[in-house]
Structure formats: structure tokens, C-alpha cells
C-alpha atoms as a PDB file:
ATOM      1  CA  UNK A   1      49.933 -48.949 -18.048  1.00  0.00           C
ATOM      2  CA  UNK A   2      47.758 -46.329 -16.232  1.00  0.00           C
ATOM      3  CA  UNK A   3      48.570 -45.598 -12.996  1.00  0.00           C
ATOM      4  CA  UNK A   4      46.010 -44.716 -10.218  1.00  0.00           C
ATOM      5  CA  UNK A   5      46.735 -43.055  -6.892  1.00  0.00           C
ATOM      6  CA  UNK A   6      44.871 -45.438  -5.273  1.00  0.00           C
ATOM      7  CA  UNK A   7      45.693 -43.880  -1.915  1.00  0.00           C
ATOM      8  CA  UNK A   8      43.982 -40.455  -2.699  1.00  0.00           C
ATOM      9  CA  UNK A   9      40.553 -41.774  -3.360  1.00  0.00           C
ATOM     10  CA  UNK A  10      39.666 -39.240  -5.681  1.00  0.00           C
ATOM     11  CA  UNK A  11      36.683 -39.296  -8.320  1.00  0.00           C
ATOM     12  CA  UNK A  12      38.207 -39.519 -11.786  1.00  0.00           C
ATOM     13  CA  UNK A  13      37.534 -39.818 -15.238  1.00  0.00           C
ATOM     14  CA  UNK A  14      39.317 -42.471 -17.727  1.00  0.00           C
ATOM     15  CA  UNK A  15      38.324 -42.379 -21.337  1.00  0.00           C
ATOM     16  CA  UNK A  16      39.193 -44.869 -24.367  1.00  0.00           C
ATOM     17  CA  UNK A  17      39.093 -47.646 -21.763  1.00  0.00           C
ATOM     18  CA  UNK A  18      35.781 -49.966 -24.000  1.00  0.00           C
ATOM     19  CA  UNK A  19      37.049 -48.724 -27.596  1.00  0.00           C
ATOM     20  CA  UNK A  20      38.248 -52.221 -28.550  1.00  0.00           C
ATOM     21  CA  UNK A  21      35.164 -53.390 -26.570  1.00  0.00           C
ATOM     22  CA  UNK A  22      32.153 -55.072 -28.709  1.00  0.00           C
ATOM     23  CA  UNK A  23      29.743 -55.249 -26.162  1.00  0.00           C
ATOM     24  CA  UNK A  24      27.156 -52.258 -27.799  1.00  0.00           C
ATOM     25  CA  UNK A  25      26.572 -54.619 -30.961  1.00  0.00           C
ATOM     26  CA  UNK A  26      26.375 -57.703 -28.753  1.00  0.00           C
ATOM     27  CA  UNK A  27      23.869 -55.693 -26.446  1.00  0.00           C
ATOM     28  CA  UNK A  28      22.025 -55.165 -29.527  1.00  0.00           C
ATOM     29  CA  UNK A  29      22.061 -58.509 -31.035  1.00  0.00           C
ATOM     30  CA  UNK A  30      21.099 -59.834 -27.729  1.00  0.00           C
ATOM     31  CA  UNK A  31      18.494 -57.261 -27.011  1.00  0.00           C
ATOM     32  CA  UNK A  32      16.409 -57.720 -30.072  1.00  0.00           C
ATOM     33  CA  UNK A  33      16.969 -61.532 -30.346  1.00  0.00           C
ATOM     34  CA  UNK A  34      16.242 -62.416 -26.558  1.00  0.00           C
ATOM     35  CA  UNK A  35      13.793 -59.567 -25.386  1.00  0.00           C
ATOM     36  CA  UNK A  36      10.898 -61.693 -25.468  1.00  0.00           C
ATOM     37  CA  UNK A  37      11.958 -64.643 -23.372  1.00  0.00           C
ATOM     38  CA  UNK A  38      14.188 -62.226 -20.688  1.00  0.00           C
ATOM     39  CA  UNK A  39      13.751 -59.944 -17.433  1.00  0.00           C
ATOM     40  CA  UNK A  40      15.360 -57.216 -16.234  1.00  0.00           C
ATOM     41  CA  UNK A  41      15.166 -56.325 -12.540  1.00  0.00           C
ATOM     42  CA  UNK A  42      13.772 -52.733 -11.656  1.00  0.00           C
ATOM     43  CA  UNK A  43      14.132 -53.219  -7.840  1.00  0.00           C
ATOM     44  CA  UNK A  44      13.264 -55.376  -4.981  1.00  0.00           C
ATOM     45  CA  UNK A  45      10.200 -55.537  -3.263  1.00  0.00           C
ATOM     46  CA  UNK A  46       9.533 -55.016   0.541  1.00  0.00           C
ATOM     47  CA  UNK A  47      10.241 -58.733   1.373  1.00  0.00           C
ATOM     48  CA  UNK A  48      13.636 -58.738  -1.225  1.00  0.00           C
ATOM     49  CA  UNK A  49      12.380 -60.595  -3.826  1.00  0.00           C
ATOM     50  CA  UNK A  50      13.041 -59.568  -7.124  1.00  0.00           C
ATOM     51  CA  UNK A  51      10.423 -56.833  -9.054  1.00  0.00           C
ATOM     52  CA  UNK A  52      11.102 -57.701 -12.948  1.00  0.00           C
ATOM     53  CA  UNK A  53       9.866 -56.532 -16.208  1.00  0.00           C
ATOM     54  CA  UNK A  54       9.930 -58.666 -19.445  1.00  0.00           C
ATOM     55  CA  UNK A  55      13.151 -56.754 -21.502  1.00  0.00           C
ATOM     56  CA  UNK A  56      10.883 -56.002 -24.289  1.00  0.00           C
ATOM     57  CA  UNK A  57       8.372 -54.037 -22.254  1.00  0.00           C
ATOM     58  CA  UNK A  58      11.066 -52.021 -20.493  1.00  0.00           C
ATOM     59  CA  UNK A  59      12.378 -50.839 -23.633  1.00  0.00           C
ATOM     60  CA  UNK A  60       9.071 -50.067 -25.473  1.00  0.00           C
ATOM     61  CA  UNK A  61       8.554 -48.235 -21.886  1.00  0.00           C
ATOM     62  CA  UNK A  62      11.783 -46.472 -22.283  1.00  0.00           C
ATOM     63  CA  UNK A  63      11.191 -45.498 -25.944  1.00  0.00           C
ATOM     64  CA  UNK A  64       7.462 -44.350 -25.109  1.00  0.00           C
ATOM     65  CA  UNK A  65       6.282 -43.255 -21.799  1.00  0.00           C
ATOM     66  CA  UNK A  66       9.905 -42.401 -19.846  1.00  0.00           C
ATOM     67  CA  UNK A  67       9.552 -39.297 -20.645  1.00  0.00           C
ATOM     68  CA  UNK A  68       6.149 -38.402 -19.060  1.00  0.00           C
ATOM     69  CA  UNK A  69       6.682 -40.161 -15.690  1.00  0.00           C
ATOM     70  CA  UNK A  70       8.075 -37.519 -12.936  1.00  0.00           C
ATOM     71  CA  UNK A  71      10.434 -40.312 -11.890  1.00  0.00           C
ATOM     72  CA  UNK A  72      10.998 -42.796 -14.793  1.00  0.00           C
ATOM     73  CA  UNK A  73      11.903 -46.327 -14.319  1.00  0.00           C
ATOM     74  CA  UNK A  74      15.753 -47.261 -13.642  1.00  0.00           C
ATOM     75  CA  UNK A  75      16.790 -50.694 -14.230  1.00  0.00           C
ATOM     76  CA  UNK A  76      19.641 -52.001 -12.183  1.00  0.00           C
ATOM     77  CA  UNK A  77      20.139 -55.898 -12.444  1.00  0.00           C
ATOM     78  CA  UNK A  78      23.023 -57.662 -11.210  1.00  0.00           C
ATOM     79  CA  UNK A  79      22.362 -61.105 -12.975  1.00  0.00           C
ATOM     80  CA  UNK A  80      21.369 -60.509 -16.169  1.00  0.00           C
ATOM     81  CA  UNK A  81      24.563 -61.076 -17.901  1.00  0.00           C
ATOM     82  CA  UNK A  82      24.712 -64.564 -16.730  1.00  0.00           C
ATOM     83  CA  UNK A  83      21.855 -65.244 -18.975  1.00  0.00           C
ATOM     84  CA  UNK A  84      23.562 -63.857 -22.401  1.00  0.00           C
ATOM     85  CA  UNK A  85      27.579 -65.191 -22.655  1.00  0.00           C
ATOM     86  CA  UNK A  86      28.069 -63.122 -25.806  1.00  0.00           C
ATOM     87  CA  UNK A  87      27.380 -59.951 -23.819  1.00  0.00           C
ATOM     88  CA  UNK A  88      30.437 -61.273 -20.460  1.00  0.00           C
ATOM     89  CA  UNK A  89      32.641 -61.952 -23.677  1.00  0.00           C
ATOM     90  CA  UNK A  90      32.079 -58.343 -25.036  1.00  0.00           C
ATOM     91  CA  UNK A  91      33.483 -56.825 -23.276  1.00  0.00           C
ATOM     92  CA  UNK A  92      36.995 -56.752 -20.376  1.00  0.00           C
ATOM     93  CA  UNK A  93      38.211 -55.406 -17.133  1.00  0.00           C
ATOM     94  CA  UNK A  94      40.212 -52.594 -17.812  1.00  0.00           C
ATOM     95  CA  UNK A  95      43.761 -53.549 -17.477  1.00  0.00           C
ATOM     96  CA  UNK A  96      43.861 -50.699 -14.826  1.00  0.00           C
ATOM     97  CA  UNK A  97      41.106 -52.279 -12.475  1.00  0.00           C
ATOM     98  CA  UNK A  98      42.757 -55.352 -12.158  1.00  0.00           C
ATOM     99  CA  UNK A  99      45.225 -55.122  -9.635  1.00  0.00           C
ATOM    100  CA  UNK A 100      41.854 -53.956  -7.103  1.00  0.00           C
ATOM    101  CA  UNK A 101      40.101 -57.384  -8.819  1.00  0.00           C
ATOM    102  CA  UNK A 102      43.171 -59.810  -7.960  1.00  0.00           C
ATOM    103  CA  UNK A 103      43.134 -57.774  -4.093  1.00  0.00           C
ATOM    104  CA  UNK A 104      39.578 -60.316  -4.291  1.00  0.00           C
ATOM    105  CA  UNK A 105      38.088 -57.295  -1.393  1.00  0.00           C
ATOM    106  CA  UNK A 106      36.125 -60.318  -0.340  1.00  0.00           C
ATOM    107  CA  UNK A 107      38.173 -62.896   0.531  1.00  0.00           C
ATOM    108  CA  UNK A 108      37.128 -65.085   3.504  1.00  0.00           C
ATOM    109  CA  UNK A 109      33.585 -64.118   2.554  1.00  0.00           C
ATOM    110  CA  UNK A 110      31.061 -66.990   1.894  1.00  0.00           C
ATOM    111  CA  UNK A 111      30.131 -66.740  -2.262  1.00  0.00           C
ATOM    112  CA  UNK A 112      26.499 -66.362  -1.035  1.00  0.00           C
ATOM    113  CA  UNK A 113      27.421 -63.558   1.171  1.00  0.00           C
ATOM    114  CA  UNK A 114      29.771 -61.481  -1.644  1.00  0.00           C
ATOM    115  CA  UNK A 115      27.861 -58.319  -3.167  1.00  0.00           C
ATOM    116  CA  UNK A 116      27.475 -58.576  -6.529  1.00  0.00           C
ATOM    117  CA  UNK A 117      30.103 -57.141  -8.321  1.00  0.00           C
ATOM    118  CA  UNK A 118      28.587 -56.815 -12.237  1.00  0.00           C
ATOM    119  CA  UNK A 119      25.572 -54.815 -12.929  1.00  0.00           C
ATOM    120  CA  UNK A 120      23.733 -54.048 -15.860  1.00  0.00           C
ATOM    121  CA  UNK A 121      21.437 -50.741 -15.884  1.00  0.00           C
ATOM    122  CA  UNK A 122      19.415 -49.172 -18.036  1.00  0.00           C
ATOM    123  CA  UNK A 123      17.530 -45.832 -17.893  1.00  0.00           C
ATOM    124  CA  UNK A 124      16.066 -42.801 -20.028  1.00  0.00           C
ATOM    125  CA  UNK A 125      15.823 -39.150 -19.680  1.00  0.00           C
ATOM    126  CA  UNK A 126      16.087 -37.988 -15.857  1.00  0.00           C
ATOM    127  CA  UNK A 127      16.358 -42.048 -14.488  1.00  0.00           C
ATOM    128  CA  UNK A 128      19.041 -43.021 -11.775  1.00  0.00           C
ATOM    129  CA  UNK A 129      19.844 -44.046  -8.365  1.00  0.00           C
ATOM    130  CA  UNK A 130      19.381 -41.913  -5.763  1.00  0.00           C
ATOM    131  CA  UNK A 131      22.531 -40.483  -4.064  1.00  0.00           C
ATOM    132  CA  UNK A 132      24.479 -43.194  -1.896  1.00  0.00           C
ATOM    133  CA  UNK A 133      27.946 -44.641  -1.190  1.00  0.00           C
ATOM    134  CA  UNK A 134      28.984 -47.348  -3.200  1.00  0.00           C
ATOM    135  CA  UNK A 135      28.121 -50.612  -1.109  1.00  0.00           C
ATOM    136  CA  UNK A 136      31.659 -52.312  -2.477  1.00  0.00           C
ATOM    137  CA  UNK A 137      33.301 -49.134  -1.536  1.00  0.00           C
ATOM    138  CA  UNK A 138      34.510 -48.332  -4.833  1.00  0.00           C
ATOM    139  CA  UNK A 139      33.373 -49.023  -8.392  1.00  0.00           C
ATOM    140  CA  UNK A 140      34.419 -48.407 -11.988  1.00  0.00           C
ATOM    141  CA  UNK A 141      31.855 -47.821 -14.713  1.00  0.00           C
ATOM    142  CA  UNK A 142      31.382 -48.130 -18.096  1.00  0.00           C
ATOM    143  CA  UNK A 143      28.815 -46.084 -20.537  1.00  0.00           C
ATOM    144  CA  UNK A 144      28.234 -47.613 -23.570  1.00  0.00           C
ATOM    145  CA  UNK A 145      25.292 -45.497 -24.730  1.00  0.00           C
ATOM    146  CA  UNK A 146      23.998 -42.450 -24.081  1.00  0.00           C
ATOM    147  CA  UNK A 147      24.832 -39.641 -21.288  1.00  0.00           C
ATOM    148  CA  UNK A 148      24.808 -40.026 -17.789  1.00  0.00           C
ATOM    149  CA  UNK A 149      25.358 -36.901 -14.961  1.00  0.00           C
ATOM    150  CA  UNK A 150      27.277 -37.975 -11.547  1.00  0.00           C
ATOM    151  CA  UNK A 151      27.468 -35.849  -8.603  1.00  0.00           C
ATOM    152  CA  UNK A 152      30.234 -36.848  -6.980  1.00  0.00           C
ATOM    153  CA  UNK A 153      30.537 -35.679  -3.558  1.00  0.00           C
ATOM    154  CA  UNK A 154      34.006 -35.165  -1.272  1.00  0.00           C
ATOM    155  CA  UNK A 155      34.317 -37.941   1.404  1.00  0.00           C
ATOM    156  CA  UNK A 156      34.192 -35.603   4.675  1.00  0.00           C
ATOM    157  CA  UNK A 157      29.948 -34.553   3.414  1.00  0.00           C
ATOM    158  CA  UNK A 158      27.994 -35.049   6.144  1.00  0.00           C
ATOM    159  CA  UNK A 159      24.997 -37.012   5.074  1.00  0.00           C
ATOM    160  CA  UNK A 160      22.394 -34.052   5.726  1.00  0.00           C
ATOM    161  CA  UNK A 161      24.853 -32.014   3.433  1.00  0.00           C
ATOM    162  CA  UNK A 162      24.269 -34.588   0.779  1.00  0.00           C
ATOM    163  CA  UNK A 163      20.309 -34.591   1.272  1.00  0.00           C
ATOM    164  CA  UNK A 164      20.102 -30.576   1.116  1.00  0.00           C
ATOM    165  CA  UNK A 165      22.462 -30.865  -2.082  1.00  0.00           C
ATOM    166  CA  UNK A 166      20.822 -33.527  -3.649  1.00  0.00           C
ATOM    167  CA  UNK A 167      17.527 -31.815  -3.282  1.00  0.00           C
ATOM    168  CA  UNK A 168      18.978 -28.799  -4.976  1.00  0.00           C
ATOM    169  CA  UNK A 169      20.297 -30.876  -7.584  1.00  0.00           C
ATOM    170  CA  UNK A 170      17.185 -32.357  -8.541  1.00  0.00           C
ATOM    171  CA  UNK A 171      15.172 -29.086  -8.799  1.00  0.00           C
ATOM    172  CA  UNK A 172      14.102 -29.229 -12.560  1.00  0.00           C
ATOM    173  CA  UNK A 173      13.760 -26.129 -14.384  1.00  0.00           C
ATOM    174  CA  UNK A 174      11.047 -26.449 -17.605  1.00  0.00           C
ATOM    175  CA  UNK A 175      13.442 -27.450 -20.158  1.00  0.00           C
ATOM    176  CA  UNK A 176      14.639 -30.735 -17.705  1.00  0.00           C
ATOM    177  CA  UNK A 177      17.942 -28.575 -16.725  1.00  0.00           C
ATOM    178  CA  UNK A 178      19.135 -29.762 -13.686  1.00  0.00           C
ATOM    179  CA  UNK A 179      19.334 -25.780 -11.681  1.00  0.00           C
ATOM    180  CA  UNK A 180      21.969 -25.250  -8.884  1.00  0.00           C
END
């Protein structure tokens, strides 16, 4: 088994971890077969309810009209697995996240009161969160499709470091080219 130095928290990158997984032909299967009666949560609102599109739209959006937004639409929804069983069974905790799972970080917490700890998220061309610190503290993640960028940023950054670098990052050249 991996090991991690968990004491150094240090951004790394662990590949080969979802080949046995079969969660991209579940997402499919349940994609094209539920997309009419499901949701997927783009955001909250200002009073914290949920802001939700009907799946089919959002990918019809994604496959059409991403690309000519200046900031396209980034799905992040932390309950839409529940509603699709094949898609929890398709996929596993890496063997080397589980000693951090059985820790259970929020013990003594109420369940109501736990951050959610699953997400699904979906995005196209130039989509994503906005910089931050991970609310649990730490996360792993898992791309099944596509490409994603991270900017990872060392823990001493002040936070007005972060905003003048994250402003830099986002500078788009004509050809979409992050420039730094």
C-alpha cells in the first residue's frame, strides 16, 4: 500500500487510483437514462436554498453555449449521487484515503451539522470554483473525464497574495491560454 506523509501536507498527485473503477459507463448510463427526471445543483441562492437545473439542460448547455459565456456554468452538487446507486457502487475510496475516512474528522458532530463529504461536479471549457481552502481541510479527487488545471498554493500565502495571483492566473490570452 501507498504511503502518504500525512504530516507534510503537501499537494500531490496519485495516478491509476479509478482504473478498476466503472463509474464513467455508469455516469453515462445514468446520464442519458435519468436526465429528464433529475437536477443538478449550480449554487445556492442568497437565502441557501438550492439553485438547480434539470441534468438534461445543463448538458445541452455544456455541449452548446459554455463556450460563449465569459464565466460558464460550474456544477457542484453534493447530493446527487444519493439519487443514482449504480453511480456510489461505481466506483471506491482509494485504499490510501481510508485510514483519514476511519479518523471520521467529524466525530462528536451532529449528522445535520457534518459537511458534505461527496460531491459531484461538472463543468466545460474555462468553468471552476474560485480559489479557496478546502472547507473539510483536505480532499482527494477524482477526474473521470476530461482535463482540469489546479493552482495549488503553499500554506504560509497570505490571502491578498492569493487574490493578486489568482487574478493573474485568470488573465486569458485570445486562444483561452491561461498567461502568467
Amino acid at each position: 500500500m501507498l504511503q502518504l506523509p500525512l504530516s507534510e501536507q503537501s499537494p500531490m498527485l496519485i495516478t491509476g487510483l479509478t482504473t478498476k473503477w466503472s463509474f464513467a459507463a455508469e455516469w453515462e448510463r445514468a446520464a442519458f437514462s435519468y436526465a429528464s427526471e433529475c437536477s443538478i445543483q449550480l449554487g445556492d441562492d442568497e437565502d441557501g436554498y438550492r439553485v438547480e437545473l434539470p441534468l438534461r439542460d445543463f448538458c445541452d448547455y455544456l455541449h452548446r453555449d459554455s463556450d460563449l459565456d465569459d464565466a460558464p456554468l460550474y456544477a457542484l452538487d453534493d447530493s446527487f449521487l444519493e439519487e443514482f446507486p449504480s453511480l456510489l457502487r461505481a466506483y471506491t475510496v482509494p485504499e490510501v484515503f481510508c485510514a483519514v475516512a476511519k479518523k471520521q474528522p467529524f466525530a462528536g458532530m451532529e449528522e445535520d451539522e457534518q459537511p458534505p463529504m461527496r460531491w459531484v461536479v461538472l463543468g466545460g471549457a474555462r468553468s471552476g470554483s474560485p480559489i479557496h481552502v478546502d472547507p473539510v481541510g483536505a480532499a482527494w479527487n477524482a477526474l473521470v473525464f476530461g482535463a482540469k488545471r489546479w493552482v495549488l498554493f503553499p500554506s504560509a500565502t497570505s490571502a491578498e497574495n492569493e487574490a493578486t495571483l489568482s487574478q493573474t492566473l485568470c488573465l486569458e490570452t485570445y486562444d483561452g491560454e491561461a498567461e502568467v
